[in-house]
C-alpha atoms as a PDB file:
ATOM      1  CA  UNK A   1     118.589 102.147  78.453  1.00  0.00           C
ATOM      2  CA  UNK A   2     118.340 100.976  75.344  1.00  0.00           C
ATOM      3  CA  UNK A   3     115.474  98.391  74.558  1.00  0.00           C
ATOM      4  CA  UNK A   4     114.478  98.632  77.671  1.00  0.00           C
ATOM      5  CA  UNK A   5     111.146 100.395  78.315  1.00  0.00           C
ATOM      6  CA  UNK A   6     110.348 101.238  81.904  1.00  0.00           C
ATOM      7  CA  UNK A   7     106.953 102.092  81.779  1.00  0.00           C
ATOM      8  CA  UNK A   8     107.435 103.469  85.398  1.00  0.00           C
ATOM      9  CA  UNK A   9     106.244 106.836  86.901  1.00  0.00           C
ATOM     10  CA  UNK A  10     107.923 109.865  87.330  1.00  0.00           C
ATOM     11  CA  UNK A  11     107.887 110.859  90.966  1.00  0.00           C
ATOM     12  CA  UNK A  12     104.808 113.442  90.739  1.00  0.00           C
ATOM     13  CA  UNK A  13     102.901 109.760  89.856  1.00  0.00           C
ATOM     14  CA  UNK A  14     101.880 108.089  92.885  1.00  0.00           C
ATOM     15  CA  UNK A  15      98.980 105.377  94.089  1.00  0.00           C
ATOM     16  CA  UNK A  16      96.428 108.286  93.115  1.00  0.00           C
ATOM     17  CA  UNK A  17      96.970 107.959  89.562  1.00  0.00           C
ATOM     18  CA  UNK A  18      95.190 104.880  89.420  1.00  0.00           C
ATOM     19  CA  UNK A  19      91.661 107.049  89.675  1.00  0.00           C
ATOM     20  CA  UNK A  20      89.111 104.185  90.763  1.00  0.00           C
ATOM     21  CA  UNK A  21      90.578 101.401  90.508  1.00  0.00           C
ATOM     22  CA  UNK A  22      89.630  98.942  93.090  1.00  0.00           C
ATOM     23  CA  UNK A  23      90.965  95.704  93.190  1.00  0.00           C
ATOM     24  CA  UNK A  24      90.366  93.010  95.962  1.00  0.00           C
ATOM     25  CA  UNK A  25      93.157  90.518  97.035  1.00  0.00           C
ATOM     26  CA  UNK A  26      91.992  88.112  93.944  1.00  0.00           C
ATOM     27  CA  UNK A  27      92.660  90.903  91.521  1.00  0.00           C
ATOM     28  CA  UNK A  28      95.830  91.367  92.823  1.00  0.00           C
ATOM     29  CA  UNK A  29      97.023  87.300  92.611  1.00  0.00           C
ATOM     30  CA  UNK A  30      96.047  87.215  89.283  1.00  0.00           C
ATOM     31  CA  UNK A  31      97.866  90.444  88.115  1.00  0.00           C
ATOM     32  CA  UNK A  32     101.063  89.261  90.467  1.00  0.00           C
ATOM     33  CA  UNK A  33     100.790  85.701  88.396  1.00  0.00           C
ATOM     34  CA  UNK A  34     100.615  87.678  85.550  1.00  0.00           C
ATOM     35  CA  UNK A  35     104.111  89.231  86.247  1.00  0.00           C
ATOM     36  CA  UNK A  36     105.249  85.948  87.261  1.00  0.00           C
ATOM     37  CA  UNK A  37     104.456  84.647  84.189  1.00  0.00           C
ATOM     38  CA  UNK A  38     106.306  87.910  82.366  1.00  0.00           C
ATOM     39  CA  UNK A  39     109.870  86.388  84.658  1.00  0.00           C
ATOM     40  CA  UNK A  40     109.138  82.709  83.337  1.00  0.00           C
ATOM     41  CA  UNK A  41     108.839  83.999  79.659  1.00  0.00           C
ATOM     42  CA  UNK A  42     111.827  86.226  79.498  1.00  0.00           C
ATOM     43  CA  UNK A  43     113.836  83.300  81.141  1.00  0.00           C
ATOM     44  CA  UNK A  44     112.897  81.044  77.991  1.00  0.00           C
ATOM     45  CA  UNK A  45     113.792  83.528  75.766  1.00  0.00           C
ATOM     46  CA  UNK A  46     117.214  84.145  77.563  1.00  0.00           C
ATOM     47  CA  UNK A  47     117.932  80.388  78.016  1.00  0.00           C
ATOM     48  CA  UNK A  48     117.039  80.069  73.853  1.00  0.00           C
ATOM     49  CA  UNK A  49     120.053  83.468  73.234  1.00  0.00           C
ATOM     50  CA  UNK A  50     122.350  82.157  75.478  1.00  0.00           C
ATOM     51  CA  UNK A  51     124.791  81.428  72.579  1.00  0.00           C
ATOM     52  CA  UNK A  52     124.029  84.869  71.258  1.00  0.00           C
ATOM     53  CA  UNK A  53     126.890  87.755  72.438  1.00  0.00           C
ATOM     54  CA  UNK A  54     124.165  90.593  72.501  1.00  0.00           C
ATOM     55  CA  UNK A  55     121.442  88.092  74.005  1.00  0.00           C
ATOM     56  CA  UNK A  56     120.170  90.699  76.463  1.00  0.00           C
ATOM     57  CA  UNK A  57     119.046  93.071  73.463  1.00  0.00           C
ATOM     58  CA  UNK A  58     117.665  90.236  71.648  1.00  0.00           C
ATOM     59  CA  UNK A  59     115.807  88.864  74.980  1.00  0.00           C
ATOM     60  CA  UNK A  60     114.208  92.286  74.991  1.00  0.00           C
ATOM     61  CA  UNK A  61     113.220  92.994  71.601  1.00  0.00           C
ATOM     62  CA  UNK A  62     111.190  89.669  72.374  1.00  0.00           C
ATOM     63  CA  UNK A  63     109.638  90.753  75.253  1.00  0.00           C
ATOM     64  CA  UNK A  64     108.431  93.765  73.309  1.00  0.00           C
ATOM     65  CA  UNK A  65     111.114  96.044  75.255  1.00  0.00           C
ATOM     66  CA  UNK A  66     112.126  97.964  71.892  1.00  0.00           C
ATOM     67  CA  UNK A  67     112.057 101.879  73.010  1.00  0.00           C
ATOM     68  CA  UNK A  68     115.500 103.467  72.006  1.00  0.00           C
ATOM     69  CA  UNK A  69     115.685 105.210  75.383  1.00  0.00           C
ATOM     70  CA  UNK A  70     113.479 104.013  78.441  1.00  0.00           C
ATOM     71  CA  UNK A  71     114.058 107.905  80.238  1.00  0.00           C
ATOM     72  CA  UNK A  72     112.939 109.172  77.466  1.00  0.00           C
ATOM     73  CA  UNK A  73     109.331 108.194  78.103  1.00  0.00           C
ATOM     74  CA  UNK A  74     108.892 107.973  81.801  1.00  0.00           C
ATOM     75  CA  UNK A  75     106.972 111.342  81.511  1.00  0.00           C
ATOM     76  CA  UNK A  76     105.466 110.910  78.083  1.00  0.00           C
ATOM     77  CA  UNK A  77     103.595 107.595  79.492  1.00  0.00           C
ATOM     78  CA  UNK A  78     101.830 109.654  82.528  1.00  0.00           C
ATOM     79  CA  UNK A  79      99.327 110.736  79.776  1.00  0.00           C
ATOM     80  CA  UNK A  80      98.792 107.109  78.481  1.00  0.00           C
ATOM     81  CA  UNK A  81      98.110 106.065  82.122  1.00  0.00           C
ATOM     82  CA  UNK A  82      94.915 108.670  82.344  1.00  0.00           C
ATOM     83  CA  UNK A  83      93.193 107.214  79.394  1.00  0.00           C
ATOM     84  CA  UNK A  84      93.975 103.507  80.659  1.00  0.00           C
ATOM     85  CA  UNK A  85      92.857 103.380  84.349  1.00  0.00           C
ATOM     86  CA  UNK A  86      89.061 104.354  83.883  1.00  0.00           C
ATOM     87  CA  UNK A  87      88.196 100.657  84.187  1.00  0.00           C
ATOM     88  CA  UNK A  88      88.274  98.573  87.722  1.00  0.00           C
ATOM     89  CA  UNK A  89      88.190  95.470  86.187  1.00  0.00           C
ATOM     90  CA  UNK A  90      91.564  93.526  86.356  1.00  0.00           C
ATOM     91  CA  UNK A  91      92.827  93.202  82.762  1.00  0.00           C
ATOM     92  CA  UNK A  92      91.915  96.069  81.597  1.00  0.00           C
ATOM     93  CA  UNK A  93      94.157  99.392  81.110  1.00  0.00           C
ATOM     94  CA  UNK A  94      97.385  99.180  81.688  1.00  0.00           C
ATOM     95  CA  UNK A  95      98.082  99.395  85.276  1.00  0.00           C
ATOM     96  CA  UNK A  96     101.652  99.499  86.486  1.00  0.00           C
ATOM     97  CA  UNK A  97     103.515  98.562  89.548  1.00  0.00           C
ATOM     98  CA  UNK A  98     107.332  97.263  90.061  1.00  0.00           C
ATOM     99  CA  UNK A  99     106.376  93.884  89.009  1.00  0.00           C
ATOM    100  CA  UNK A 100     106.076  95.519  84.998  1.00  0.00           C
ATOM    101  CA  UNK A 101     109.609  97.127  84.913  1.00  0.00           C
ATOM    102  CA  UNK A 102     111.628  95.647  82.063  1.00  0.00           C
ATOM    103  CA  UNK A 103     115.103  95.542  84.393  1.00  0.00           C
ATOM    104  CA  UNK A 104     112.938  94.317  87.691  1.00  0.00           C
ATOM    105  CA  UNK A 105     111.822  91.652  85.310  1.00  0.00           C
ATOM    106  CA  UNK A 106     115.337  90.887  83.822  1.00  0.00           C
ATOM    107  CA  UNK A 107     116.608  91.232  87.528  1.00  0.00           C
ATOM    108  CA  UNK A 108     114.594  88.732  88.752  1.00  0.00           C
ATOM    109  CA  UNK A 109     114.566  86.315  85.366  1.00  0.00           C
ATOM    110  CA  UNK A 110     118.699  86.294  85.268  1.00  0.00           C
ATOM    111  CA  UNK A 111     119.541  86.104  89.103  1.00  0.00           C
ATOM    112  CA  UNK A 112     116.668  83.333  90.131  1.00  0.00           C
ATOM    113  CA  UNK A 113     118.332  81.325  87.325  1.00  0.00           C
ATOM    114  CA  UNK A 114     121.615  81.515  88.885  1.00  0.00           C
ATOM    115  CA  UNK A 115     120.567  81.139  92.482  1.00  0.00           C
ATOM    116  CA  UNK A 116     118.339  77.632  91.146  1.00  0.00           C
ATOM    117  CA  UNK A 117     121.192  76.611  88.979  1.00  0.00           C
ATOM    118  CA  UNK A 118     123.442  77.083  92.012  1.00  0.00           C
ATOM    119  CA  UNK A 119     121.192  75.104  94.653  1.00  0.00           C
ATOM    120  CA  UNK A 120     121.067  72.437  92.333  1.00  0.00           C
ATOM    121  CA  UNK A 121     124.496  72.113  92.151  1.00  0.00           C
ATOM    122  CA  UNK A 122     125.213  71.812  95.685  1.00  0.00           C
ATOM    123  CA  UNK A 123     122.198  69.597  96.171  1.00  0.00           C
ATOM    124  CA  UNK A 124     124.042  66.798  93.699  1.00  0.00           C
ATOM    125  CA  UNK A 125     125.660  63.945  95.991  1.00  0.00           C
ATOM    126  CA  UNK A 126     129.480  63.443  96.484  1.00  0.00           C
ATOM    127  CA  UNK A 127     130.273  67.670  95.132  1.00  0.00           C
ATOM    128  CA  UNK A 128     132.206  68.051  97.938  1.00  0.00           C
ATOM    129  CA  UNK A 129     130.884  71.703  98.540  1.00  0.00           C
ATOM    130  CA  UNK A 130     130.889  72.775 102.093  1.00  0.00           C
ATOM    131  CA  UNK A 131     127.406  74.060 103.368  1.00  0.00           C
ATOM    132  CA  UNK A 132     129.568  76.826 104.439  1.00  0.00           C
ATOM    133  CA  UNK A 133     130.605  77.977 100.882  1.00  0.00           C
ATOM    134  CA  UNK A 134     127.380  77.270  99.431  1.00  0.00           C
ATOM    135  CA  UNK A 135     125.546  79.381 102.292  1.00  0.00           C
ATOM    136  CA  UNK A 136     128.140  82.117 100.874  1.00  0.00           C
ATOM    137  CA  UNK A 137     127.672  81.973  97.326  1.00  0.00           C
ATOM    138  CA  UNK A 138     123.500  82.042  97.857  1.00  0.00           C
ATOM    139  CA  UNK A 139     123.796  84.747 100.357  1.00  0.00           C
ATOM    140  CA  UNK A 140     125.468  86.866  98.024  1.00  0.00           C
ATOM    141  CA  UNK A 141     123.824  86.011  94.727  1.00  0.00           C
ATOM    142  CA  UNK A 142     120.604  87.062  97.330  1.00  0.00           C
ATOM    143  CA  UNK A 143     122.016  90.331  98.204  1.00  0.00           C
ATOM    144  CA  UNK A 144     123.337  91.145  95.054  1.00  0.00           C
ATOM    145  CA  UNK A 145     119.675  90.748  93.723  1.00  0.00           C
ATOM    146  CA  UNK A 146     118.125  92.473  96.817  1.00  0.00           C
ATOM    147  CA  UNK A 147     120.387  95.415  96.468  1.00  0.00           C
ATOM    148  CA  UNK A 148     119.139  95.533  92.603  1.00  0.00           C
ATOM    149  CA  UNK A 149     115.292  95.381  93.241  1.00  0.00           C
ATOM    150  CA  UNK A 150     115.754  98.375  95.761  1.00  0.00           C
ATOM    151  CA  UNK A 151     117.503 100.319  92.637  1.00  0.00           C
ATOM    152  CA  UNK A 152     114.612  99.664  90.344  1.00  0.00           C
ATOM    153  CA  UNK A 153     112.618 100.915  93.292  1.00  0.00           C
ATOM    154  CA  UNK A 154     114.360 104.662  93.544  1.00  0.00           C
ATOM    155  CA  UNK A 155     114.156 104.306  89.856  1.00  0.00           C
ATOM    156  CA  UNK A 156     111.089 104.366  89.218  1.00  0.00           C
ATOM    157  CA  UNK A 157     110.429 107.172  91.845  1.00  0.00           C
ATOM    158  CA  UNK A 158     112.327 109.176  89.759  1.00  0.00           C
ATOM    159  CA  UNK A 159     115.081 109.084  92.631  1.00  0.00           C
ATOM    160  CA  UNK A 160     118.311 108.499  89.893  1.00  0.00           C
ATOM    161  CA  UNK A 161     121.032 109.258  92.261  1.00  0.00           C
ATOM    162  CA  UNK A 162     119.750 107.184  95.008  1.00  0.00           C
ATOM    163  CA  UNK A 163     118.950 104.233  92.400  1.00  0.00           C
ATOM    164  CA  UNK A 164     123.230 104.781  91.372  1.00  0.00           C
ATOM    165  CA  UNK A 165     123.937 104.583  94.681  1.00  0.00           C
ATOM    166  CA  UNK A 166     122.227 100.892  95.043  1.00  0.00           C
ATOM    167  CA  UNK A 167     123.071  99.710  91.614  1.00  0.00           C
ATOM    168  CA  UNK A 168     126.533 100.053  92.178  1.00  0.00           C
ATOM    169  CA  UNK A 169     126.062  98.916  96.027  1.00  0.00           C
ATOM    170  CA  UNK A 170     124.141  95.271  93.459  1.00  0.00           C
ATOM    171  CA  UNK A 171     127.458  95.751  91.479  1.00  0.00           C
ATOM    172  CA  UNK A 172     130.022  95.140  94.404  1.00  0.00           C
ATOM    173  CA  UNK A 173     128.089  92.364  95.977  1.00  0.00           C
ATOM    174  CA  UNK A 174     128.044  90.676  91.940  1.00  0.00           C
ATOM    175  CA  UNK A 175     132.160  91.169  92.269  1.00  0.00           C
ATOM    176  CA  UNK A 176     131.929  89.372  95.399  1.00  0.00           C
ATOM    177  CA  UNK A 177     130.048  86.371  94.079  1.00  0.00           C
ATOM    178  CA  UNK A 178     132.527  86.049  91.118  1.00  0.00           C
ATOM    179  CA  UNK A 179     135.555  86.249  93.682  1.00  0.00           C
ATOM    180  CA  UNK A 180     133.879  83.568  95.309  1.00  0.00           C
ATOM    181  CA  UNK A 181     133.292  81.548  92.528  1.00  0.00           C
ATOM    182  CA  UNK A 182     137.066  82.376  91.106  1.00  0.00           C
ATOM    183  CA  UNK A 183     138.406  81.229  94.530  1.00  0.00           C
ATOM    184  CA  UNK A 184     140.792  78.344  95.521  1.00  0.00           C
ATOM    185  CA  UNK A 185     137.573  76.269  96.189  1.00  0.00           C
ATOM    186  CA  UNK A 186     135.804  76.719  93.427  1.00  0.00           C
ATOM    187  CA  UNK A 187     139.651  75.733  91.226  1.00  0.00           C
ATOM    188  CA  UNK A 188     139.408  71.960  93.523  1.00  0.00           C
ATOM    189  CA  UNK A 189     135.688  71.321  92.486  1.00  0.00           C
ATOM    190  CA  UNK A 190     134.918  70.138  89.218  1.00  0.00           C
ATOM    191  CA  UNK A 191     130.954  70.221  90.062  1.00  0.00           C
ATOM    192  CA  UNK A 192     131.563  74.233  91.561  1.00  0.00           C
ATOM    193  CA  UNK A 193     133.909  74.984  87.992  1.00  0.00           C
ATOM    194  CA  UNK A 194     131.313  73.400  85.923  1.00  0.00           C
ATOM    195  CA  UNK A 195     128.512  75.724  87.535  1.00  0.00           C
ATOM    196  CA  UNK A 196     131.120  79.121  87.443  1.00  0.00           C
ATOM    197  CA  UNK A 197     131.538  78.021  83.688  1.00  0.00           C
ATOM    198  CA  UNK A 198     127.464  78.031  83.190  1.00  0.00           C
ATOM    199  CA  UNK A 199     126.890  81.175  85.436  1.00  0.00           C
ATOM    200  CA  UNK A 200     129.170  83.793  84.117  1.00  0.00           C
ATOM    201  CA  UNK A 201     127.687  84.619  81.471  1.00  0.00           C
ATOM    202  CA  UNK A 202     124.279  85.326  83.488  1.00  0.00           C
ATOM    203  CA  UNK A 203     126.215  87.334  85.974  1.00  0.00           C
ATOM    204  CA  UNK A 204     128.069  89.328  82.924  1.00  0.00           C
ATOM    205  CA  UNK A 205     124.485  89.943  81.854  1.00  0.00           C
ATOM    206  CA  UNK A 206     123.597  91.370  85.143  1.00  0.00           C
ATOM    207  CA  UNK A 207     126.160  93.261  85.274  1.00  0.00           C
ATOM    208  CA  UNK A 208     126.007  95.057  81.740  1.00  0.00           C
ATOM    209  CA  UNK A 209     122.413  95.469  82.342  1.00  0.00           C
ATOM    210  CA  UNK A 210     123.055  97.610  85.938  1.00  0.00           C
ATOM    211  CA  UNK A 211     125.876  99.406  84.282  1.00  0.00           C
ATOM    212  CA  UNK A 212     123.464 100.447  81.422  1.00  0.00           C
ATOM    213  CA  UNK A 213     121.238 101.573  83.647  1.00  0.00           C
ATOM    214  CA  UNK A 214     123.302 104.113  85.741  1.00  0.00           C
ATOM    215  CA  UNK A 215     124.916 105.785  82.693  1.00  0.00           C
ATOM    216  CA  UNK A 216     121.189 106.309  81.814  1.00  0.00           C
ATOM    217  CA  UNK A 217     120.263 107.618  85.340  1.00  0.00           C
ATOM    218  CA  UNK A 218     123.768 109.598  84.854  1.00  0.00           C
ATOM    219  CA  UNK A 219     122.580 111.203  82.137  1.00  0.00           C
ATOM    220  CA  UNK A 220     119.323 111.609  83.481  1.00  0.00           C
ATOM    221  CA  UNK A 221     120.782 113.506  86.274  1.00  0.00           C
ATOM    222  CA  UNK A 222     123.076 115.639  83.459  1.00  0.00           C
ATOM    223  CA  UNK A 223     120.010 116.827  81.516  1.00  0.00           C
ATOM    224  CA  UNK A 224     117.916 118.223  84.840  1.00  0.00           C
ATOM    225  CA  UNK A 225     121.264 120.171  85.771  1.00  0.00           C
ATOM    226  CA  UNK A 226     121.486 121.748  82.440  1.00  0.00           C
ATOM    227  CA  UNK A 227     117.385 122.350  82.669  1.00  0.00           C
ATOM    228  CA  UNK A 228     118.363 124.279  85.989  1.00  0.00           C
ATOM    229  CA  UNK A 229     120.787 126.403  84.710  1.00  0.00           C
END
């Protein structure tokens, strides 16, 4: 995808990769904060490009995401990871889990936004939201997201057919929250049109980014055929 780097193993790179690494449960907070940290900063650089049409390239040129074609160097960064995990100390080398994938973190930046944005919005007095509607719009920005994260997971297994199969499963349930949010409700609320207004283009985002993603894993799946044969 481009400018987007995944940095994630092929699936002949497991847990035994990481050599002698030991962490303890302290190691791991601070790493996971870490990550957390990587979510917060891409959201500032998002919410500064949000008047920018190609915002999600520019986010990740930011974020140091500027490989041409992340497949192109899942394998080529298994012999990086060899020379980077001979030290146990946390910090040090460059060890990777889920939390470090570019689209997990743009995932998780974009679609947290929308779901605070959205409880927010229903939180303000005198919106005249039903709970029931606003249960329905969380639950599926939640799904949509969930259904994403498992993607990245298959993903970075190497698994691209079964990550298609889950991105587009993330893709549906996104088409479902902008029916929702283009229903006869949402038309009668002037709180609920002011938040679709705000939202779209995050959801747009989302969307462009997934889509990006499975022509890649298409692709992917194109070039180990023709190895085959």
């Amino acid at each position: 995808m481009s400018n987007f780097d995944s940095e994630g193993p092929n699936n002949n790179n497991d847990w035994e990769d990481r050599g002698d690494l030991v962490w303890n449960e302290f190691d791991w907070e601070r790493y996971l904060r870490e990550q957390d940290e990587a979510i917060l900063r891409y959201r500032g650089f998002y919410e500064a490009a949000k008047d920018k049409s190609d915002r999600v390239d520019v986010v990740a040129e930011r974020m140091g995401w500027d490989i041409a074609d992340w497949t192109d160097d899942i394998d080529d960064n298994s012999d990086d990871d060899d020379e980077d995990d001979d030290s146990d100390e946390p910090g040090e080398g460059d060890v990777y889990t889920l939390h470090k994938n570019p689209i997990f973190i743009a995932t998780k930046a974009i679609a947290s936004s929308l779901q605070q944005s959205w409880q927010l919005s229903v939180e303000s007095t005198g919106t005249g939201i039903t709970p029931t509607f606003a249960l329905a719009v969380l639950s599926s920005l939640n799904r949509g997201e969930e259904q994403a994260v498992q993607a990245i997971h298959a993903l970075d297994f190497g698994d691209y057919a079964m990550a298609i199969s889950l991105f587009k499963r993330a893709l549906s349930i996104l088409n479902n929250s902008l029916a929702l949010l283009n229903g006869q409700e949402a038309t009668e609320q002037p709180t609920l049109m002011a938040f679709r207004d705000a939202a779209l283009p995050g959801l747009f985002d989302l969307r462009e980014i997934w889509l990006r993603v499975i022509n890649e894993c298409r692709d992917e799946l194109e070039r180990s055929l023709d190895d085959e044969s």
